[in-house]
N, C-alpha and C. Protein backbone atom coordinates (compact mmCIF):
# COMPACT_ATOMS: atom_id res chain seq x y z
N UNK A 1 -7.90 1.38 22.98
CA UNK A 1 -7.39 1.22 21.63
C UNK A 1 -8.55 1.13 20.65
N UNK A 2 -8.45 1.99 19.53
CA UNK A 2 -9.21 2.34 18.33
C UNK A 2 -9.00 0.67 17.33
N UNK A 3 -10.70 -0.09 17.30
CA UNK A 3 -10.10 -0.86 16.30
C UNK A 3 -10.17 -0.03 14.68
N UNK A 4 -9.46 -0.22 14.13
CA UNK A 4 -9.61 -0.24 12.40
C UNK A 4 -10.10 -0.70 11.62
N UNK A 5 -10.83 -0.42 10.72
CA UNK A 5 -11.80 -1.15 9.91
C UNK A 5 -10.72 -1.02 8.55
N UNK A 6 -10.74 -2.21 7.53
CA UNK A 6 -10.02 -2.17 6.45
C UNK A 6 -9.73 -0.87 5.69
N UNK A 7 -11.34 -0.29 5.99
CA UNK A 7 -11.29 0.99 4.32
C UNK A 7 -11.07 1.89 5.93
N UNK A 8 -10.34 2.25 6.62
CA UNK A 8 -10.09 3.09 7.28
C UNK A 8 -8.47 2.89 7.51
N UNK A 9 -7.60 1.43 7.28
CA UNK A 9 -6.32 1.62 7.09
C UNK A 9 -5.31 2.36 6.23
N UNK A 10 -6.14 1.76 4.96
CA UNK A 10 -6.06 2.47 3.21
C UNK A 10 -6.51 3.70 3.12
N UNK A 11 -5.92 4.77 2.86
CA UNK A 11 -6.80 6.14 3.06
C UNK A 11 -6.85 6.26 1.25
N UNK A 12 -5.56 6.01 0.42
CA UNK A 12 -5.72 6.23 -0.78
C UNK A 12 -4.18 5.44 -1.56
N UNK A 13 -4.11 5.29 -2.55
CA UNK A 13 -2.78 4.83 -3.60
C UNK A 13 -2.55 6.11 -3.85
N UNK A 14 -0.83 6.42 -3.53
CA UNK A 14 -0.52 7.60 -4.05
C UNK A 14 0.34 7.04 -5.38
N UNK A 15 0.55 8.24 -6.07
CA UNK A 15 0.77 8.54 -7.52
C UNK A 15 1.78 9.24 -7.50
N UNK A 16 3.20 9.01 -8.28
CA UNK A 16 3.95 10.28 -8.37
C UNK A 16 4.86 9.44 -9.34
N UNK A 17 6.01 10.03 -9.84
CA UNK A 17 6.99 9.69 -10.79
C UNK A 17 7.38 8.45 -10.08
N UNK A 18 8.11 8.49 -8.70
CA UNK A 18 9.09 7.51 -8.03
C UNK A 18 8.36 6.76 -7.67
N UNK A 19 6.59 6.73 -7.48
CA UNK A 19 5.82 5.44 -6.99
C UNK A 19 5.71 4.59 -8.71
N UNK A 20 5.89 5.15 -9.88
CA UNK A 20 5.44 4.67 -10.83
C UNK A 20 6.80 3.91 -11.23
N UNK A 21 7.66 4.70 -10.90
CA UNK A 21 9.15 3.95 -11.03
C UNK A 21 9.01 2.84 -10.29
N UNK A 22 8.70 2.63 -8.70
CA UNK A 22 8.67 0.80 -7.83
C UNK A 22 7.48 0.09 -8.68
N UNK A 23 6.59 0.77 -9.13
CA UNK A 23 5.87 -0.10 -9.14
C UNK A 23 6.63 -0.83 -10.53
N UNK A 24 7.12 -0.48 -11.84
CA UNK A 24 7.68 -0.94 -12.21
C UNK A 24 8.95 -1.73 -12.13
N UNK A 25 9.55 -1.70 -11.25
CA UNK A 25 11.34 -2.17 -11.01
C UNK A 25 10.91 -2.87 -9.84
N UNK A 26 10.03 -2.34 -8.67
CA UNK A 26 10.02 -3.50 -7.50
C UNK A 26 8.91 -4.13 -7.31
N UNK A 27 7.83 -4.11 -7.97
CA UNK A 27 6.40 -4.63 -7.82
C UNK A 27 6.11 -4.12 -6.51
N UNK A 28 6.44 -2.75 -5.78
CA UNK A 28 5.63 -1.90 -4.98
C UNK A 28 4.54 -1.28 -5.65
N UNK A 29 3.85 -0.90 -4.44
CA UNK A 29 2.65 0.11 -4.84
C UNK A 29 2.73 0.78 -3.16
N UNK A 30 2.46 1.83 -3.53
CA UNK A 30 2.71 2.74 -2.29
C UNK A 30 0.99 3.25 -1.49
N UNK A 31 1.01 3.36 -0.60
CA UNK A 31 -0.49 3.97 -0.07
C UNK A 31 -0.33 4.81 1.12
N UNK A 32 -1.18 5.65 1.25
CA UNK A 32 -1.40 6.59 1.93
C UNK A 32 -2.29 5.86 3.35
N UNK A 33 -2.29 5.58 4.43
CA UNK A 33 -2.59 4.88 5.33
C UNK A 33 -2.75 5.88 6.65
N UNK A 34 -3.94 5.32 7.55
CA UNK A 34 -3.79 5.69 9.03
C UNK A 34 -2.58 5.91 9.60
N UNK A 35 -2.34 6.95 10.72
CA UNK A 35 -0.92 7.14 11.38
C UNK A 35 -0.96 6.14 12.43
N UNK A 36 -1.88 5.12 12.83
CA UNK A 36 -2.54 4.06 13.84
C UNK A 36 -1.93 2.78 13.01
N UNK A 37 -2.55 2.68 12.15
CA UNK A 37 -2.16 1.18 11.41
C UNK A 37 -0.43 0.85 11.57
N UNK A 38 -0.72 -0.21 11.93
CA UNK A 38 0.56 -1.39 12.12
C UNK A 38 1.10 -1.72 10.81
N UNK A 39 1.82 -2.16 10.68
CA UNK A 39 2.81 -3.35 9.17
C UNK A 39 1.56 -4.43 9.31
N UNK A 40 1.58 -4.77 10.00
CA UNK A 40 0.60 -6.17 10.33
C UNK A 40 -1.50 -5.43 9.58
N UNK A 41 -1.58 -4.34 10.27
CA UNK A 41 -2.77 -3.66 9.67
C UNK A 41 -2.62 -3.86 7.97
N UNK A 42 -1.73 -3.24 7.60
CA UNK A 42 -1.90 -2.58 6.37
C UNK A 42 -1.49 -4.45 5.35
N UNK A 43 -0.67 -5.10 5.82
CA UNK A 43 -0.60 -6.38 5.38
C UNK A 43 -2.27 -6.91 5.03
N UNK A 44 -3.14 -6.82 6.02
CA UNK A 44 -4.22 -7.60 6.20
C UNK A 44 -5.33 -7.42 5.21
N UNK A 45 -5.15 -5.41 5.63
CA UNK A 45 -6.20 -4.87 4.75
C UNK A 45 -5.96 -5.10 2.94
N UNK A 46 -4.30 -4.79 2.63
CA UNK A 46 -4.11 -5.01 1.33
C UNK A 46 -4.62 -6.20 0.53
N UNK A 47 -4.30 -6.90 1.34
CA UNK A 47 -4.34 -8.63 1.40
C UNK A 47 -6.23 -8.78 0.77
N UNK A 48 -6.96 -8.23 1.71
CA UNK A 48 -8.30 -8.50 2.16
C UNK A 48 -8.92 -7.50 0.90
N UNK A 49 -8.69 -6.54 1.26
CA UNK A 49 -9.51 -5.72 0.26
C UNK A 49 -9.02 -6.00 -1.45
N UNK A 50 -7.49 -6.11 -2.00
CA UNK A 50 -7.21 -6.39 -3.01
C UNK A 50 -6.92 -7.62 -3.51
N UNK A 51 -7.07 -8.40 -2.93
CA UNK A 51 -7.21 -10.14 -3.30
C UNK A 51 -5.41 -10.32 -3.88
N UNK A 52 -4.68 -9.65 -3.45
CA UNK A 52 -3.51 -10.38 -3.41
C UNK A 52 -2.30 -10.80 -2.31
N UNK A 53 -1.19 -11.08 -2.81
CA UNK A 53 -0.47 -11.62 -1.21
C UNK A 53 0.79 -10.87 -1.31
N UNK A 54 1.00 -10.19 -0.19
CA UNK A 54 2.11 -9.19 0.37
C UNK A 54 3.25 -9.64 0.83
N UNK A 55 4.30 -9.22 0.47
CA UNK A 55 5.64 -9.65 0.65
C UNK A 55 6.46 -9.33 1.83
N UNK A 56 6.13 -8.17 1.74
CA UNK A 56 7.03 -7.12 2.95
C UNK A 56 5.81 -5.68 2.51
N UNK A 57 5.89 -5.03 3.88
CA UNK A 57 5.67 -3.71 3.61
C UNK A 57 6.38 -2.73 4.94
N UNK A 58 6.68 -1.86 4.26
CA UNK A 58 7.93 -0.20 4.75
C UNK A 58 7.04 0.88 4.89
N UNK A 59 6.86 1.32 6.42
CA UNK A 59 6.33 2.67 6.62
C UNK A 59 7.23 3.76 7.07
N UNK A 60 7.06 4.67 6.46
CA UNK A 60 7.36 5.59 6.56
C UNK A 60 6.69 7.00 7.39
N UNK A 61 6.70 7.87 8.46
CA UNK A 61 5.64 8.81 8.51
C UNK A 61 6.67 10.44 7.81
N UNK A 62 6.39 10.90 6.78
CA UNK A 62 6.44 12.14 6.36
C UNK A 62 6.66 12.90 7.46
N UNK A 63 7.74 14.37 7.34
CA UNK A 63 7.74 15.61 7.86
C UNK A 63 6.26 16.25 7.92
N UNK A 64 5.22 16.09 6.97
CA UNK A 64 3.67 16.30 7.29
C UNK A 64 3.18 15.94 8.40
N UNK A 65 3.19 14.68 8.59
CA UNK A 65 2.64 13.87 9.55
C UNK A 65 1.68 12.83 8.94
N UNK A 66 2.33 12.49 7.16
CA UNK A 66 1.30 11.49 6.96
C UNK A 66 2.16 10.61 6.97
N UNK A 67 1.49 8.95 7.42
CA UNK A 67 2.06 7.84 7.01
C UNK A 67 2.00 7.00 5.77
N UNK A 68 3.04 6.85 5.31
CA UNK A 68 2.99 6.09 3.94
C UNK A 68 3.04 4.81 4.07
N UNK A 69 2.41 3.33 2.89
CA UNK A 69 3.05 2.17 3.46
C UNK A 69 3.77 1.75 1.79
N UNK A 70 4.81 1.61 1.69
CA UNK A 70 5.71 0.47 0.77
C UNK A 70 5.16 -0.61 0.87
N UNK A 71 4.54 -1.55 -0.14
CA UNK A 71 3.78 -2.50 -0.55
C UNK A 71 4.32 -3.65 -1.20
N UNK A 72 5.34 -4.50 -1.00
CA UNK A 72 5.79 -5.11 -2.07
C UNK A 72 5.13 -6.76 -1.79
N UNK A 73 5.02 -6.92 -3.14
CA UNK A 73 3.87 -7.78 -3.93
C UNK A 73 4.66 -9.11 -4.05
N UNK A 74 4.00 -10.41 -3.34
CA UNK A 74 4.93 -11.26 -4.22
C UNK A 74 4.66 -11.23 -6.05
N UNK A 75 5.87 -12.28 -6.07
CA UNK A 75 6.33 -12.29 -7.29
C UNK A 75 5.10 -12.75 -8.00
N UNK A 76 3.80 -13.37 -8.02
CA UNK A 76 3.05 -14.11 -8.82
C UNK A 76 1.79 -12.94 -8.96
N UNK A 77 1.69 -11.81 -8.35
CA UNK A 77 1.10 -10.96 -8.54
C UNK A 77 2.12 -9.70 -8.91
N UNK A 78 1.67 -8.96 -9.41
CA UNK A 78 1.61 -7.90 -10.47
C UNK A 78 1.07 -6.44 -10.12
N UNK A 79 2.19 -5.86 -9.33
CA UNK A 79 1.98 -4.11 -8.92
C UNK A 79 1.31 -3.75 -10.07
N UNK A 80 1.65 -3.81 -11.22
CA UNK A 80 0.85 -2.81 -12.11
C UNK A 80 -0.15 -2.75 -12.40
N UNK A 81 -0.76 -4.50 -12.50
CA UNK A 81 -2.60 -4.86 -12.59
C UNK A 81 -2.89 -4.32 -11.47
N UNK A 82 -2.74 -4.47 -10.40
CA UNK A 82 -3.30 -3.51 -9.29
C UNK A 82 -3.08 -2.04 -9.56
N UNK A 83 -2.36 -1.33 -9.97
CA UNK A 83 -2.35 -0.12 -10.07
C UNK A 83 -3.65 0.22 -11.28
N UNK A 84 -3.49 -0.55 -12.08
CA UNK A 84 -4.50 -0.38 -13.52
C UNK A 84 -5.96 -0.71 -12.87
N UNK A 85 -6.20 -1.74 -11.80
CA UNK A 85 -7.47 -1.60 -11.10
C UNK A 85 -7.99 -0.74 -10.58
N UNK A 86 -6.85 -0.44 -9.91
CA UNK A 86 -7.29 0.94 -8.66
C UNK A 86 -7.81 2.61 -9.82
N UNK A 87 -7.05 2.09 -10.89
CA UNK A 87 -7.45 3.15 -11.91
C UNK A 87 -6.25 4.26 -11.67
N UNK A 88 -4.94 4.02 -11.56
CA UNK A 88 -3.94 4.68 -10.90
C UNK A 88 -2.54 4.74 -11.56
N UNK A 89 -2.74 3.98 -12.57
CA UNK A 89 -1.90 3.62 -13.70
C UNK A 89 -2.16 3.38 -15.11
């Protein structure tokens, strides 16, 4: 088994109409992630690399073959300041 290094869970924040829609209505932020990384991975790295605290997160793997992760934020942090950090909003 391959360990994972943080900046190797996170591949990138994707961008599109319907990620800009959660991030507004559900305090998601969506990311583009390893097809390896766990719920538990992508919890840790978010957590670790963006200094906030994770609620739940939803993967998905695409007809591509990429995996996505659903990000939702507790309530005392703020999807959109993170999106405006990442420079993504």
């Amino acid at each position: 088994m391959v360990k994972l290094g943080l900046q190797d869970i996170i591949k990138y924040p994707l961008i599109s109409e319907d990620t800009v829609s959660l991030i507004e209505a559900e305090n998601k932020l969506t990311f583009i992630v390893d097809l390896r990384a766990k719920k538990r991975d992508v919890i840790n790295a978010v957590e670790s690399l963006y200094e906030v605290e994770v609620e739940k997160v939803n993967t998905v793997i695409t007809p591509d073959g990429i995996k996505k992760a659903y990000v939702k934020l507790n309530p005392e942090f703020k999807a959109a300041d993170l999106a405006v950090k990442l420079g993504v909003f």
